[in-house]
C-alpha atoms as a PDB file:
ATOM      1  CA  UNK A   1      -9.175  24.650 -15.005  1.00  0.00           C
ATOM      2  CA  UNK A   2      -5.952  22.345 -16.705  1.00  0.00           C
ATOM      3  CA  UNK A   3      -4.776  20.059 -14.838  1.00  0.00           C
ATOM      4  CA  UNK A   4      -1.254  19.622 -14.463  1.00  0.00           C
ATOM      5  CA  UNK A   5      -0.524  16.306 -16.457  1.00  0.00           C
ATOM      6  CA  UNK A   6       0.332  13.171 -14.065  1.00  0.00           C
ATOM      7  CA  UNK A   7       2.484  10.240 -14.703  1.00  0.00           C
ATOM      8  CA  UNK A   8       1.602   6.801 -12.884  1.00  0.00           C
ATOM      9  CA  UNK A   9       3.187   3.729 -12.574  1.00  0.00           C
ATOM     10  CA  UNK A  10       1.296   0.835 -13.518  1.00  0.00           C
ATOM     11  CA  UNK A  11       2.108  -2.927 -13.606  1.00  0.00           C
ATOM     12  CA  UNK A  12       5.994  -1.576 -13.694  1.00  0.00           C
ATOM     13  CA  UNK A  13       4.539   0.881 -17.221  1.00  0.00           C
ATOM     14  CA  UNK A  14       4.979   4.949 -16.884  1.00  0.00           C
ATOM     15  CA  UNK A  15       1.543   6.020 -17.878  1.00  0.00           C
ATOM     16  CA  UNK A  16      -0.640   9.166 -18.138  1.00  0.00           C
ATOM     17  CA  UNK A  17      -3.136   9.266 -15.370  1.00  0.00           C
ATOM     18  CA  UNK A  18      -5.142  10.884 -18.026  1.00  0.00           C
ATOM     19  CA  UNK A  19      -5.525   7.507 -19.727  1.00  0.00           C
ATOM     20  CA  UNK A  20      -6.715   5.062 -17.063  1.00  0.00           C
ATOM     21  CA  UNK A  21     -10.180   4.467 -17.086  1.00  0.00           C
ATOM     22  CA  UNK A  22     -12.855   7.073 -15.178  1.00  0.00           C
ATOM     23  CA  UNK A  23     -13.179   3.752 -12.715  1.00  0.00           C
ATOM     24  CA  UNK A  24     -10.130   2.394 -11.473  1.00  0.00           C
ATOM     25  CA  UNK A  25      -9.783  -1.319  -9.449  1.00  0.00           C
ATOM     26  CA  UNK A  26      -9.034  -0.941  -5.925  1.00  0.00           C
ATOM     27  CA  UNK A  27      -5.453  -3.003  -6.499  1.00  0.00           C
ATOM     28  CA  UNK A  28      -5.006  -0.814  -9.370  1.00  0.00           C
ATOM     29  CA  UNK A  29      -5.266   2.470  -7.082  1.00  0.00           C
ATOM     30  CA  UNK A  30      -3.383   0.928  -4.355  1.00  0.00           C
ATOM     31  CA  UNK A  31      -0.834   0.342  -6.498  1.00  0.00           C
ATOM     32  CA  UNK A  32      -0.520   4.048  -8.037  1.00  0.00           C
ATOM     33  CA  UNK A  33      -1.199   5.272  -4.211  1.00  0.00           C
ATOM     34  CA  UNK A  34       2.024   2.806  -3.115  1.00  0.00           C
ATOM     35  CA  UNK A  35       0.360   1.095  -1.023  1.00  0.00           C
ATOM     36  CA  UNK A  36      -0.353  -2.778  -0.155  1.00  0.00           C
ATOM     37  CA  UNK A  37      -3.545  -4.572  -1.949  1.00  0.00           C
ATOM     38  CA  UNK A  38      -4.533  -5.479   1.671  1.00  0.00           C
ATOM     39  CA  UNK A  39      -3.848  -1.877   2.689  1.00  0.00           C
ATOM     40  CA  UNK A  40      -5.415  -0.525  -0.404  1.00  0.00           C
ATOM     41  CA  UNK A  41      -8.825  -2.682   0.058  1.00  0.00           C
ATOM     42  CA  UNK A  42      -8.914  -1.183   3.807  1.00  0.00           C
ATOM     43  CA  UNK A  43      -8.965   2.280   3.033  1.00  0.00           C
ATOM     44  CA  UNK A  44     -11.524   1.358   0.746  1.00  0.00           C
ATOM     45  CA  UNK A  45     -13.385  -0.104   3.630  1.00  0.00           C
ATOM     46  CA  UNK A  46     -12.949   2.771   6.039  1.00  0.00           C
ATOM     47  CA  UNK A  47     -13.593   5.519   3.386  1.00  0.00           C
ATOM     48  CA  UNK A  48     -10.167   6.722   2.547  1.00  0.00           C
ATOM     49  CA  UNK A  49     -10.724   6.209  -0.810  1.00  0.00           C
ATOM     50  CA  UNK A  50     -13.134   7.671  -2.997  1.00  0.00           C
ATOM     51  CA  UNK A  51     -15.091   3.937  -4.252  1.00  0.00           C
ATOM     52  CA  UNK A  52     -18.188   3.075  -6.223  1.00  0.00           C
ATOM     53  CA  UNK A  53     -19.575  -0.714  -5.452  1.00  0.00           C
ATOM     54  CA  UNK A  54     -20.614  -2.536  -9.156  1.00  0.00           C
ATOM     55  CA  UNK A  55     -21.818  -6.131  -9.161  1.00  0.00           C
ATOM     56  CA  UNK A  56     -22.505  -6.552  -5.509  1.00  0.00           C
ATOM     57  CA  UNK A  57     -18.827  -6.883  -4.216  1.00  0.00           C
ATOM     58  CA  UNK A  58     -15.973  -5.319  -7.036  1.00  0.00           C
ATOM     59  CA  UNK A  59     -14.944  -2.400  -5.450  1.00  0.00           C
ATOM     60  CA  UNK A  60     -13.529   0.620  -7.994  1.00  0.00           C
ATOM     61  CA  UNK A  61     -11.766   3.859  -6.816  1.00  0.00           C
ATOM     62  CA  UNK A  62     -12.906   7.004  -8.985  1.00  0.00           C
ATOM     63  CA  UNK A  63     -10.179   8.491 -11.382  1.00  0.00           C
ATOM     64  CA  UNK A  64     -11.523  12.470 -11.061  1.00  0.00           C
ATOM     65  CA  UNK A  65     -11.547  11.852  -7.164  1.00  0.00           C
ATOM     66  CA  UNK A  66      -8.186  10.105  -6.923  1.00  0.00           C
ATOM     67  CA  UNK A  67      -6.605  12.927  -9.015  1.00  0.00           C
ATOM     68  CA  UNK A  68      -6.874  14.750  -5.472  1.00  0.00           C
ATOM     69  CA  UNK A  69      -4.548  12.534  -3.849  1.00  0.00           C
ATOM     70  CA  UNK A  70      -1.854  12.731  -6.648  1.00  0.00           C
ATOM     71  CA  UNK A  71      -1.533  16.580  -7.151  1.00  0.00           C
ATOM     72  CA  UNK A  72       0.315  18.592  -5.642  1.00  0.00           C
ATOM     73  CA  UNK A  73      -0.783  21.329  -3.562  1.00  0.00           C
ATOM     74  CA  UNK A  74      -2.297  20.992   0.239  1.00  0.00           C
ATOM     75  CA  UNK A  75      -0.283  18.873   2.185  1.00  0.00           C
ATOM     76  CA  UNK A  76      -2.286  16.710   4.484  1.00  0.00           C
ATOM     77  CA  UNK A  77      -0.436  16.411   7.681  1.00  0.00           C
ATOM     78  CA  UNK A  78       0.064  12.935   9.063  1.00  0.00           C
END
């Protein structure tokens, strides 16, 4: 299935979400997501975010799992 291509906002740089890296830094996430690096780090905590642990404490979000909060589609209610 094709994906529908995804533009991100990086460090103030328009980018392809295509091209970040399959494991993305929790700030990095947050940032795309709009949200807070405090904020970003406790959804991480709580399981909002879809994380692998590397080298005991960095915390990464996973690209092909974030995807889901970026495309369009079902609308999660709030």
């Amino acid at each position: 299935m094709k994906h529908e291509e995804i533009f991100v906002i990086v460090d103030g740089k328009r980018i392809r979400f295509d091209d970040l890296p399959a494991l993305i830094p929790v700030p990095i996430a947050g940032e795309i997501l709009g949200l807070t690096r405090a904020t970003a780090y406790r959804y991480a905590a709580t399981g909002g975010l879809p994380i692998r642990r590397f080298g005991g404490r960095r915390l990464y979000v996973v690209k092909a799992k974030l995807r889901s909060f970026l495309e369009p589609g079902d609308e999660v209610a709030a």
